[in-house]
C-alpha atoms as a PDB file:
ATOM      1  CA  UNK A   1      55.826 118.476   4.764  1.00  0.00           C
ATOM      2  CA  UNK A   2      58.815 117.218   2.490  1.00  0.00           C
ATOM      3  CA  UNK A   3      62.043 117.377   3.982  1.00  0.00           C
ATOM      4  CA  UNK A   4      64.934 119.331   1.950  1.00  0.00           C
ATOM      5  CA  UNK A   5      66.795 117.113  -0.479  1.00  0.00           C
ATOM      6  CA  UNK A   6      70.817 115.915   0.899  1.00  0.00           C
ATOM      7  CA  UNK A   7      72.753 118.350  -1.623  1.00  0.00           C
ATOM      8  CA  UNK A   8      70.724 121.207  -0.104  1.00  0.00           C
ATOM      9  CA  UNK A   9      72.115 119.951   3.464  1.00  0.00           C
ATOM     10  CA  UNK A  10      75.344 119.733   1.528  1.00  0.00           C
ATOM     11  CA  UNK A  11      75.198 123.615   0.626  1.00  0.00           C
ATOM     12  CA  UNK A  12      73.656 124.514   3.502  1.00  0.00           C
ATOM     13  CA  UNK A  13      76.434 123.348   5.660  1.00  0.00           C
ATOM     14  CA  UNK A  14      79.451 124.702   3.889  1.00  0.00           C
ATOM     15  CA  UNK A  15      78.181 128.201   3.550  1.00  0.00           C
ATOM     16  CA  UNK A  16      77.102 128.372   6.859  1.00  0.00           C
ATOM     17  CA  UNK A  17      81.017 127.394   8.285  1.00  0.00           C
ATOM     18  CA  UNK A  18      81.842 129.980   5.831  1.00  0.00           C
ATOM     19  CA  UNK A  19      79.395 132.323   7.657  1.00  0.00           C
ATOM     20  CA  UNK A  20      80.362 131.365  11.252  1.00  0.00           C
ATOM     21  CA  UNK A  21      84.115 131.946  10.164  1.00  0.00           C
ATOM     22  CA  UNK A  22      82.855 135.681   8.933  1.00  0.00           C
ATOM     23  CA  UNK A  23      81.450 135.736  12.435  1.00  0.00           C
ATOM     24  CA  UNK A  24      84.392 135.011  14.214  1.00  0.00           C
ATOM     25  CA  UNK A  25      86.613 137.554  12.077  1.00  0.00           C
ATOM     26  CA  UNK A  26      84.711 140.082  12.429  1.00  0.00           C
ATOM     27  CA  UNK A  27      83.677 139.501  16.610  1.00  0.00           C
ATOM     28  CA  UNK A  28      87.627 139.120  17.224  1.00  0.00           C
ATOM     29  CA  UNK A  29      88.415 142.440  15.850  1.00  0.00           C
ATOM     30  CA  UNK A  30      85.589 144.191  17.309  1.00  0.00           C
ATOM     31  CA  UNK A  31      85.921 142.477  20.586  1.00  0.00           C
ATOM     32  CA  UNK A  32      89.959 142.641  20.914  1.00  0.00           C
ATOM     33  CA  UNK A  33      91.751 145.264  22.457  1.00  0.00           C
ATOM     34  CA  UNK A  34      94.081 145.369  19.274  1.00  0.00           C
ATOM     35  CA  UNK A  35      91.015 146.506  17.228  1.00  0.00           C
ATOM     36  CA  UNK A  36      87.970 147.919  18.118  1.00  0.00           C
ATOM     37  CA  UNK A  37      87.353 147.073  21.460  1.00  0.00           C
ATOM     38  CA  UNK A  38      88.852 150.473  22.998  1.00  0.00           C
ATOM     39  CA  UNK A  39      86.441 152.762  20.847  1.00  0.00           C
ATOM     40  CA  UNK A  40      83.278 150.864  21.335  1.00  0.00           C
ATOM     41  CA  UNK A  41      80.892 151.351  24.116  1.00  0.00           C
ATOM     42  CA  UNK A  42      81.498 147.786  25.731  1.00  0.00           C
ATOM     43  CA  UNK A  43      81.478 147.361  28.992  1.00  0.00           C
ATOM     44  CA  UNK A  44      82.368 144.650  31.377  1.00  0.00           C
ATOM     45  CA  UNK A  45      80.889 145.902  35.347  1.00  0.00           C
ATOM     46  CA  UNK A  46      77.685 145.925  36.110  1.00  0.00           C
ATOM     47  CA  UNK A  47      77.614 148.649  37.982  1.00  0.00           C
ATOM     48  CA  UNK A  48      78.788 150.847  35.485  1.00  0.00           C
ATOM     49  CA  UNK A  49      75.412 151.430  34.445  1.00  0.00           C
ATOM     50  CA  UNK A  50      72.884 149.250  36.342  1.00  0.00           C
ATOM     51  CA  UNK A  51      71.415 146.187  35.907  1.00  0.00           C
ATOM     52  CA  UNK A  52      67.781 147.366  34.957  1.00  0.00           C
ATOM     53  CA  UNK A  53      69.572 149.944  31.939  1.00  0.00           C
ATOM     54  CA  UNK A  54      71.422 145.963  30.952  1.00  0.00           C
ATOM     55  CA  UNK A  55      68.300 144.436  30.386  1.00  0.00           C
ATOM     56  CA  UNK A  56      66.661 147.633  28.860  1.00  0.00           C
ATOM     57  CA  UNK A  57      69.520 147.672  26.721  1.00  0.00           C
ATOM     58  CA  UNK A  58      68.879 143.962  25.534  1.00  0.00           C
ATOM     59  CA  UNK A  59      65.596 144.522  24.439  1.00  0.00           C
ATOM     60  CA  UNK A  60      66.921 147.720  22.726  1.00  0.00           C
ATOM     61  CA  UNK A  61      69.424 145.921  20.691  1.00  0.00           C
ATOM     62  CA  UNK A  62      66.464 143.579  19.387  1.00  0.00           C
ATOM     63  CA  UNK A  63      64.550 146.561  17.978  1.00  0.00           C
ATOM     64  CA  UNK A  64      67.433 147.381  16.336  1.00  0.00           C
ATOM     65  CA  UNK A  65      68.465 144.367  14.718  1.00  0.00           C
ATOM     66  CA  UNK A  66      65.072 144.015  13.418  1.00  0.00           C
ATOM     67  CA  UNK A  67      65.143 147.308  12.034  1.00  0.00           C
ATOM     68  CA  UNK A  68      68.378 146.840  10.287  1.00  0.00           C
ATOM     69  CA  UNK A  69      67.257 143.227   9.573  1.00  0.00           C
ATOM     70  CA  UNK A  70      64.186 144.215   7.550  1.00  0.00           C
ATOM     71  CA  UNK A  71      65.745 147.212   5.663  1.00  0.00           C
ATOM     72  CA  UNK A  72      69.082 145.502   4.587  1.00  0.00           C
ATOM     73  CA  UNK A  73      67.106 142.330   4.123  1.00  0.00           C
ATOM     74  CA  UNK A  74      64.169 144.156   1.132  1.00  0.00           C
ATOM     75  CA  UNK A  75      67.712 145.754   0.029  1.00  0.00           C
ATOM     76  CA  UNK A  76      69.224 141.831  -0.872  1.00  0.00           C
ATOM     77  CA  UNK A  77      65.934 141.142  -2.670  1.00  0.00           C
ATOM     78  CA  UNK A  78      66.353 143.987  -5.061  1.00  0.00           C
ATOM     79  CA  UNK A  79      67.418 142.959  -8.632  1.00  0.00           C
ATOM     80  CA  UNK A  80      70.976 143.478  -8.150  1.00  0.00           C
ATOM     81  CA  UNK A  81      70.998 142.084  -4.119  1.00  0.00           C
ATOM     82  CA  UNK A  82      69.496 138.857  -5.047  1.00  0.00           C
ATOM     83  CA  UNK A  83      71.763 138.508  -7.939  1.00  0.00           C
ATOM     84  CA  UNK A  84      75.108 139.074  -5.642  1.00  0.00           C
ATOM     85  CA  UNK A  85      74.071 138.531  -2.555  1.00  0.00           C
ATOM     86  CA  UNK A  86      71.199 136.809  -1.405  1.00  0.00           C
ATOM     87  CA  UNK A  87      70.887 134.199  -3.962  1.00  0.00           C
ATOM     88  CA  UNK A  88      72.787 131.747  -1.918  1.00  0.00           C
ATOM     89  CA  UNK A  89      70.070 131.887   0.893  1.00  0.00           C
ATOM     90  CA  UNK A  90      67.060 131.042  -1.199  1.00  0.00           C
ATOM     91  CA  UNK A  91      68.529 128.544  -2.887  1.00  0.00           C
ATOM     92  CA  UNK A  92      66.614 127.294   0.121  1.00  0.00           C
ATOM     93  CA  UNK A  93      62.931 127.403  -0.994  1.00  0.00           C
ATOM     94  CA  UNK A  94      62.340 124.482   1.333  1.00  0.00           C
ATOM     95  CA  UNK A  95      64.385 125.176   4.433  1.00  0.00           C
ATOM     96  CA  UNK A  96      66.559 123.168   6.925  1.00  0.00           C
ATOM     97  CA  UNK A  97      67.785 124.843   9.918  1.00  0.00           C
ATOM     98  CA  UNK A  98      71.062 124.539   8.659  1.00  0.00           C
ATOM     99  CA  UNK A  99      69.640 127.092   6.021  1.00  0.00           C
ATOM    100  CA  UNK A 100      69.951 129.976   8.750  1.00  0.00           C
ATOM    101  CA  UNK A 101      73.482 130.721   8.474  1.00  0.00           C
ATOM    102  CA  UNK A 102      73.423 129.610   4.951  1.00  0.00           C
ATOM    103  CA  UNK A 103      75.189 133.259   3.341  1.00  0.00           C
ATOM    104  CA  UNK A 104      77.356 133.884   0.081  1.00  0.00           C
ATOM    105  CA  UNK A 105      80.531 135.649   2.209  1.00  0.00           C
ATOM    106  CA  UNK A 106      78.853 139.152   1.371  1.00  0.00           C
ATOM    107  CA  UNK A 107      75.907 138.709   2.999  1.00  0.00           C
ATOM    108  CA  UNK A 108      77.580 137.294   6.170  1.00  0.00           C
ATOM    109  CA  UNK A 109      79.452 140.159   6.218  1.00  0.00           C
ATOM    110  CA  UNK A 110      75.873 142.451   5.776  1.00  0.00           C
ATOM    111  CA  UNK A 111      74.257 140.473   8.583  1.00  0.00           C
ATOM    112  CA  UNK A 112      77.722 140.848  10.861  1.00  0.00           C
ATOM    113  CA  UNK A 113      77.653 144.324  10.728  1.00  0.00           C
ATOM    114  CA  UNK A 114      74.789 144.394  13.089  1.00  0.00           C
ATOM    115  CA  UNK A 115      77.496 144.007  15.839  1.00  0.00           C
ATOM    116  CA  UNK A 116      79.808 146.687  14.642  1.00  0.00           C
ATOM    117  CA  UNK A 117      76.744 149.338  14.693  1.00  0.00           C
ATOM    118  CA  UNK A 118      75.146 148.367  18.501  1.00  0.00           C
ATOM    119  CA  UNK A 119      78.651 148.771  20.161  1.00  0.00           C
ATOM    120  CA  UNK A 120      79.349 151.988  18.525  1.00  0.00           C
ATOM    121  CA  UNK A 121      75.479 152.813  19.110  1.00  0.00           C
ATOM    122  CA  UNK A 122      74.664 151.893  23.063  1.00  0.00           C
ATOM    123  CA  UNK A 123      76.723 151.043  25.970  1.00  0.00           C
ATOM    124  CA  UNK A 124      76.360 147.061  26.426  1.00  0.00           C
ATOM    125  CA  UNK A 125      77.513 144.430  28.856  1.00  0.00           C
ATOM    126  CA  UNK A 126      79.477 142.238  27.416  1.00  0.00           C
ATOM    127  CA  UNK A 127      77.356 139.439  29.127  1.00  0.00           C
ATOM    128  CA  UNK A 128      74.154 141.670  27.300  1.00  0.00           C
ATOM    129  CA  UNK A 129      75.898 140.978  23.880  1.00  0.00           C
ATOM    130  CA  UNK A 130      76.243 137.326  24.712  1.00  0.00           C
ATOM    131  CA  UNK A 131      72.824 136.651  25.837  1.00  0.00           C
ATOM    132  CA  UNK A 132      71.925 138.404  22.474  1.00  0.00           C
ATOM    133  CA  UNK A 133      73.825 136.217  19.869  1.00  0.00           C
ATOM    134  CA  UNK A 134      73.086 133.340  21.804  1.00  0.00           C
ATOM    135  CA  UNK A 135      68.877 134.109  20.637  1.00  0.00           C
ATOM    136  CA  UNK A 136      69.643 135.397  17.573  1.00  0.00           C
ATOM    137  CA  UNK A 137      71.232 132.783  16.396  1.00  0.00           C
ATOM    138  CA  UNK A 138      68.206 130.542  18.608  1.00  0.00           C
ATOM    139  CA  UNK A 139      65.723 132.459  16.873  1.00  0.00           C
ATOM    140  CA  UNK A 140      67.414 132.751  12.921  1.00  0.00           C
ATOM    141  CA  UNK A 141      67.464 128.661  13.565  1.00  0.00           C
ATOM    142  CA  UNK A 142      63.885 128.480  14.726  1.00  0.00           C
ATOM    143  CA  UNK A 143      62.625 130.391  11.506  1.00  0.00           C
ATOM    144  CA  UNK A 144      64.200 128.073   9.416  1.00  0.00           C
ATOM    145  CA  UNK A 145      62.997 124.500  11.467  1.00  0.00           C
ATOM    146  CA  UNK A 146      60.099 123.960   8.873  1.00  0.00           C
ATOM    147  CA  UNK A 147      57.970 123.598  11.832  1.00  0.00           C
ATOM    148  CA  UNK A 148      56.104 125.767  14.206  1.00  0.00           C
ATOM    149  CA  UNK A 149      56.773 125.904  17.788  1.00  0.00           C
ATOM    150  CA  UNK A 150      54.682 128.492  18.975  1.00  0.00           C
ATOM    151  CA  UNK A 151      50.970 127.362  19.687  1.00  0.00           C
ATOM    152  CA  UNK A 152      47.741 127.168  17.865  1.00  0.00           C
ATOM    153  CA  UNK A 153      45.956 130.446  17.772  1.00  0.00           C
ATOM    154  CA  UNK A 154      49.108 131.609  19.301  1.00  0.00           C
ATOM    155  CA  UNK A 155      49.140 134.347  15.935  1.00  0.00           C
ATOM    156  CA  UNK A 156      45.526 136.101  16.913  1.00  0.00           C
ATOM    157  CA  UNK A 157      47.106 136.747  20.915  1.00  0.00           C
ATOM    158  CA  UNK A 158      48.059 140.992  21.457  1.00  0.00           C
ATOM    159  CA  UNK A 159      51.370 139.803  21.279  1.00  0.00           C
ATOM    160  CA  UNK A 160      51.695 137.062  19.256  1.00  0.00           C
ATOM    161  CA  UNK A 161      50.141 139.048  16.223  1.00  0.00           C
ATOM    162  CA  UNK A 162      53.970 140.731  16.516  1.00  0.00           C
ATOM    163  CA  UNK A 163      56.053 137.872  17.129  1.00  0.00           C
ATOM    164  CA  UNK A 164      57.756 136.658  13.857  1.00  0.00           C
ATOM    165  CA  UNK A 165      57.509 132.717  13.182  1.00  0.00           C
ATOM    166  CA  UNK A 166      58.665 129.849  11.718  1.00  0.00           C
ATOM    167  CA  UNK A 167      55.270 129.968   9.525  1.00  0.00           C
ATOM    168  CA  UNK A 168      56.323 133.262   8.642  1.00  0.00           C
ATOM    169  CA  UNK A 169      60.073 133.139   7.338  1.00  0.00           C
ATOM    170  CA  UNK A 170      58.666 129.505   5.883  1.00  0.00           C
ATOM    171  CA  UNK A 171      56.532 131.834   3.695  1.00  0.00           C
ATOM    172  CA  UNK A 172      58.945 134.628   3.017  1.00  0.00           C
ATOM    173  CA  UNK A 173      61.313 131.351   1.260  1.00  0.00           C
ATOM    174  CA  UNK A 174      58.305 130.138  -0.932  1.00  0.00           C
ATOM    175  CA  UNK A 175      57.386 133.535  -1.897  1.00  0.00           C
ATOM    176  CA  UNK A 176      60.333 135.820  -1.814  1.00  0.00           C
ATOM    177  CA  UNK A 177      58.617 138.963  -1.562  1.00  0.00           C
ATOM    178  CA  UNK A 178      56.970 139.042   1.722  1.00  0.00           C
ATOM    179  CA  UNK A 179      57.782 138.664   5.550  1.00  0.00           C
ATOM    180  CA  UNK A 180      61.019 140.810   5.800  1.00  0.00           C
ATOM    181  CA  UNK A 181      61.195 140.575   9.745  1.00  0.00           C
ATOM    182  CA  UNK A 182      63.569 138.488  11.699  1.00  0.00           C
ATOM    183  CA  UNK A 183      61.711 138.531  15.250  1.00  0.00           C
ATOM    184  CA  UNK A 184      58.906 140.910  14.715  1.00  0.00           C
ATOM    185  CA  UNK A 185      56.253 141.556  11.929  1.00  0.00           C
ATOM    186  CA  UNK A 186      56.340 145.566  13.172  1.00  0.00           C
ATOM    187  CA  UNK A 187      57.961 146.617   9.943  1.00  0.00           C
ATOM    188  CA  UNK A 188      55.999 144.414   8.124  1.00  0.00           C
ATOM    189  CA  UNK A 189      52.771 145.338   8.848  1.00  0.00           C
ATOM    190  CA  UNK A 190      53.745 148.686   8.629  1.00  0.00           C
ATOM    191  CA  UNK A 191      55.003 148.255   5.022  1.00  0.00           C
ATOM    192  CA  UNK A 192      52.506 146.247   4.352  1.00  0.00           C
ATOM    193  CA  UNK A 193      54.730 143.252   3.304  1.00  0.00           C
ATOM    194  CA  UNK A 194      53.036 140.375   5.254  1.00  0.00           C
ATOM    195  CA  UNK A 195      51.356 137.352   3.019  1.00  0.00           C
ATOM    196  CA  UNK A 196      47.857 137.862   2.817  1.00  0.00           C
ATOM    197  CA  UNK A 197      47.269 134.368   4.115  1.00  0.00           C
ATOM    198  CA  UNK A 198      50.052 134.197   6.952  1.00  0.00           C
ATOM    199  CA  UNK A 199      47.019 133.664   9.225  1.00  0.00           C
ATOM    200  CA  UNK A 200      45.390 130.864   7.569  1.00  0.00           C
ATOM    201  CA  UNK A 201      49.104 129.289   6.643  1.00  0.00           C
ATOM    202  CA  UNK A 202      49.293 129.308  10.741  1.00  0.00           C
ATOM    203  CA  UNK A 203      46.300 127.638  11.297  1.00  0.00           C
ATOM    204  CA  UNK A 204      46.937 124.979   9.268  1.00  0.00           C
ATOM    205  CA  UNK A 205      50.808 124.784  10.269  1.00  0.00           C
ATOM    206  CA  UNK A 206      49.175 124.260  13.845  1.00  0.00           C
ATOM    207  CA  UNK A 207      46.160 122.194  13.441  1.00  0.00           C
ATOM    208  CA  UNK A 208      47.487 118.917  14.549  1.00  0.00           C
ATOM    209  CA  UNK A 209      48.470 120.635  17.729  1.00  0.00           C
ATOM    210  CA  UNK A 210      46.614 119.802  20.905  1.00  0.00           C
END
């Protein structure tokens, strides 16, 4: 596997400080009392709700991300998204993980507003919504290490066949018209939008694995 030329690096850093600045905007007005904060659904006891309806609502929050992932995400690879949007990104055909936050300023706005709909949409812990960015951004990172963690044959398992992975999102930045999802291949199954040979690109991703 070739690694990414240094002027990629060199993009893929500065857009992704630009994205992590969007970030931080946008988190500091939701999160402040000044802004948002007092018409959300955040909330900071436990015991407001229970600790099994905190973890409930974790898992919750990840079907919904991938669900607005994959829909905004085949939006940005229309005509007109690629052209203004998501261009930046797959200037990345070969990606570093450095390439996961790598956004033109629109689409880091797009990808923020994830946030703005989940506290508006569920009540959440405030520790809930920082155990979720924390493997988000974990998991964005992973799909763009050029390498696969997960283990051989791990693909053909009940649940690995929806897991998203590295291999996967690898593909989807070669071939730009397949592999939507961000942690799950639900939507792309359904929509029949995963690479015909994800399975065989696993297999041979993995086959130096013990």
């Amino acid at each position: 596997m070739s690694f990414p030329k240094p002027t990629n690096y060199q993009r893929e850093i500065i857009y992704s400080l630009v994205t992590m600045a969007i970030f931080a905007g946008i988190a500091t007005i939701t999160f402040s009392n000044w802004g948002l904060r007092p018409y959300t659904q955040v909330y900071d006891d436990f015991g407001d709700f229970g600790l099994a309806y905190a973890l409930c609502s974790l898992l919750l929050i990840f079907l919904v991300h991938d669900t607005y992932f994959y829909w905004t995400h085949r939006m940005m690879h229309s005509r007109w998204g690629m052209k203004y949007v998501h261009h930046i990104h797959h200037k990345s055909n070969n990606p570093s993980p450095w390439a996961a936050f790598s956004f033109h300023p629109w689409e880091a706005i797009i990808e923020a507003g994830i946030l703005i709909l989940v506290v508006f949409l569920l009540p959440l812990h405030v520790f809930t919504i920082s155990v979720f960015f924390f493997s988000m951004t974990f998991y964005n990172v992973y799909g763009h290490l050029g390498w696969e963690l997960y283990p051989k044959g791990f693909h053909k398992t009940w649940i690995g066949k929806w897991i998203n992975t590295s291999v996967s999102h690898n593909q989807h930045h070669q071939q730009a018209k397949s592999n939507y999802g961000l942690y799950f291949t639900f939507w792309d199954r359904i929509m029949r939008t995963m690479t015909k040979n994800y399975e065989e690109a696993f297999d041979k991703a993995t086959s130096n694995q013990p």
